[in-house]
C-alpha atoms as a PDB file:
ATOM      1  CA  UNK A   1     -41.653  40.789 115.504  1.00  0.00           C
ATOM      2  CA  UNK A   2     -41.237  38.759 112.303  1.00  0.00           C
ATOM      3  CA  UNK A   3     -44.178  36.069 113.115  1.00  0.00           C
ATOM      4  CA  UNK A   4     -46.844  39.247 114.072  1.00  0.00           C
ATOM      5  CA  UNK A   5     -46.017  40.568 110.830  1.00  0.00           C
ATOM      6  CA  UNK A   6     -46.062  36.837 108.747  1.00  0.00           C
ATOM      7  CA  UNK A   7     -49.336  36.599 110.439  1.00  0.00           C
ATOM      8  CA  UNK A   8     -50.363  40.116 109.135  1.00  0.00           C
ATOM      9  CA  UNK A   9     -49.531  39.447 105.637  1.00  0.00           C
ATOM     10  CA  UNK A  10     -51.833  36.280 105.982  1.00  0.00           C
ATOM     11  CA  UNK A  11     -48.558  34.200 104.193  1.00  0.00           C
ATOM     12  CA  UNK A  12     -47.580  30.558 105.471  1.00  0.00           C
ATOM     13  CA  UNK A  13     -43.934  30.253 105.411  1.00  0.00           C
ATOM     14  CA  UNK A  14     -42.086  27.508 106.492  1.00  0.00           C
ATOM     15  CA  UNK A  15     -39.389  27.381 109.674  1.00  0.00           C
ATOM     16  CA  UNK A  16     -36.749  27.809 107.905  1.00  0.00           C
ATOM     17  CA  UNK A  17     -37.703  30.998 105.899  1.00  0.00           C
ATOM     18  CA  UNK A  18     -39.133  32.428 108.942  1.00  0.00           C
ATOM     19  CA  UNK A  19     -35.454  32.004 110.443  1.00  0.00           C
ATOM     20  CA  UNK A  20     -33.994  33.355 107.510  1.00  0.00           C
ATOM     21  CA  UNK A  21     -36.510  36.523 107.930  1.00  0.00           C
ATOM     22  CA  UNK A  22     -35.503  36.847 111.767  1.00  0.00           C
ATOM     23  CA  UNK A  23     -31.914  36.428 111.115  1.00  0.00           C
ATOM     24  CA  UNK A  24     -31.818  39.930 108.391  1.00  0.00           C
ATOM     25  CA  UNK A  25     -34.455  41.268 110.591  1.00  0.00           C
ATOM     26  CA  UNK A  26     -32.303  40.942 113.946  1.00  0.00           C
ATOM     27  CA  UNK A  27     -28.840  42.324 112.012  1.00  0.00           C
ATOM     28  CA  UNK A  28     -30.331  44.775 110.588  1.00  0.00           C
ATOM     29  CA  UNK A  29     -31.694  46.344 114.097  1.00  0.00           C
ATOM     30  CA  UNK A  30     -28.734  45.888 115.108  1.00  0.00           C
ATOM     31  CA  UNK A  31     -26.911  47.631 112.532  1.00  0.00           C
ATOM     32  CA  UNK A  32     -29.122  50.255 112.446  1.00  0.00           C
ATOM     33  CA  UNK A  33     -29.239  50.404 116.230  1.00  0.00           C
ATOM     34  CA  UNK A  34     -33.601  50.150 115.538  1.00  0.00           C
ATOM     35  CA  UNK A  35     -35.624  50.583 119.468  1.00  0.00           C
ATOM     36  CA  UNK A  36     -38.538  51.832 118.682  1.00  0.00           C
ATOM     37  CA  UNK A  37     -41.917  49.977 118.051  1.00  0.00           C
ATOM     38  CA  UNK A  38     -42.392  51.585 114.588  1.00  0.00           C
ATOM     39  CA  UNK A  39     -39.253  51.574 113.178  1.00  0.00           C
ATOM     40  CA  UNK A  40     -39.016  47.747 114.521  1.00  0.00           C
ATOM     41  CA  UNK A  41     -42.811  46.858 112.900  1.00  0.00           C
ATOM     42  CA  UNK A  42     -41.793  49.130 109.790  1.00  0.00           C
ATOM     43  CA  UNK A  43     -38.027  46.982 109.300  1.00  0.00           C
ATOM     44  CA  UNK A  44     -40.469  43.954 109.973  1.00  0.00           C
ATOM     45  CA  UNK A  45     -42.895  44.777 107.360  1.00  0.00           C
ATOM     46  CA  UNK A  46     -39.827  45.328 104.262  1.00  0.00           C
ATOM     47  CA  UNK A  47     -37.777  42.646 104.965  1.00  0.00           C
ATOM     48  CA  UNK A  48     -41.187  40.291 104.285  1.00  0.00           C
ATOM     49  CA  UNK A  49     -42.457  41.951 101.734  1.00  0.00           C
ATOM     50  CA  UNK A  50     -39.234  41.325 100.125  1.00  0.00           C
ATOM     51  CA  UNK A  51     -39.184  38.027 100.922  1.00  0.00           C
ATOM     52  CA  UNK A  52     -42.338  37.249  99.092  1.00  0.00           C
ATOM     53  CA  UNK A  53     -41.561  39.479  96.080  1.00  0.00           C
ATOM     54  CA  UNK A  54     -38.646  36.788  95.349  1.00  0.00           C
ATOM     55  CA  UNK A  55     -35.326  38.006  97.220  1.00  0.00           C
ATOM     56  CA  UNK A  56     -34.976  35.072  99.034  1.00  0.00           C
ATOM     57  CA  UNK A  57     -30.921  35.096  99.603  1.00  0.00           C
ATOM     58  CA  UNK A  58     -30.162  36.590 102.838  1.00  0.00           C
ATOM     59  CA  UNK A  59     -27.112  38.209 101.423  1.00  0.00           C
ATOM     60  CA  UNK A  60     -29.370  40.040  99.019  1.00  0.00           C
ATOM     61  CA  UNK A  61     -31.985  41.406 101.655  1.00  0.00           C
ATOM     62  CA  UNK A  62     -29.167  42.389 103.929  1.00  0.00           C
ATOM     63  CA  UNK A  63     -27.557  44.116 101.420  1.00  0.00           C
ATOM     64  CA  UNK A  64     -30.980  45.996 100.274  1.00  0.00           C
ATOM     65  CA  UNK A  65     -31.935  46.925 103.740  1.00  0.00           C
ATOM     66  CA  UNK A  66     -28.876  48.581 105.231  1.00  0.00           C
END
């Protein structure tokens, strides 16, 4: 889910920040108990926009997106 939307945003990021990405994304659908496409693309879409708007610690996107 994470990759389609990198790919989306048109933004190169390297391994490791597209690991950190999947790791808040997959906790947080956890957490949230997220099933659905939309809700899943939608999580997807805030936790990279975050990323690239300079919260970069996963402890700080976790905390902003539960």
């Amino acid at each position: 889910m994470i990759l389609s939307q990198i790919a989306e945003a048109q933004t190169v990021l390297g391994d490791e920040e597209v690991a950190l990405c999947q790791r808040v994304f997959d906790h947080i659908s956890s957490v949230r108990r997220i099933t659905t496409d939309t809700e899943r693309e939608d999580l997807a879409r805030r936790v990279i926009h975050l990323y690239q708007h300079g919260v970069k610690d996963e402890g700080a996107l976790l905390r902003l997106l539960i």
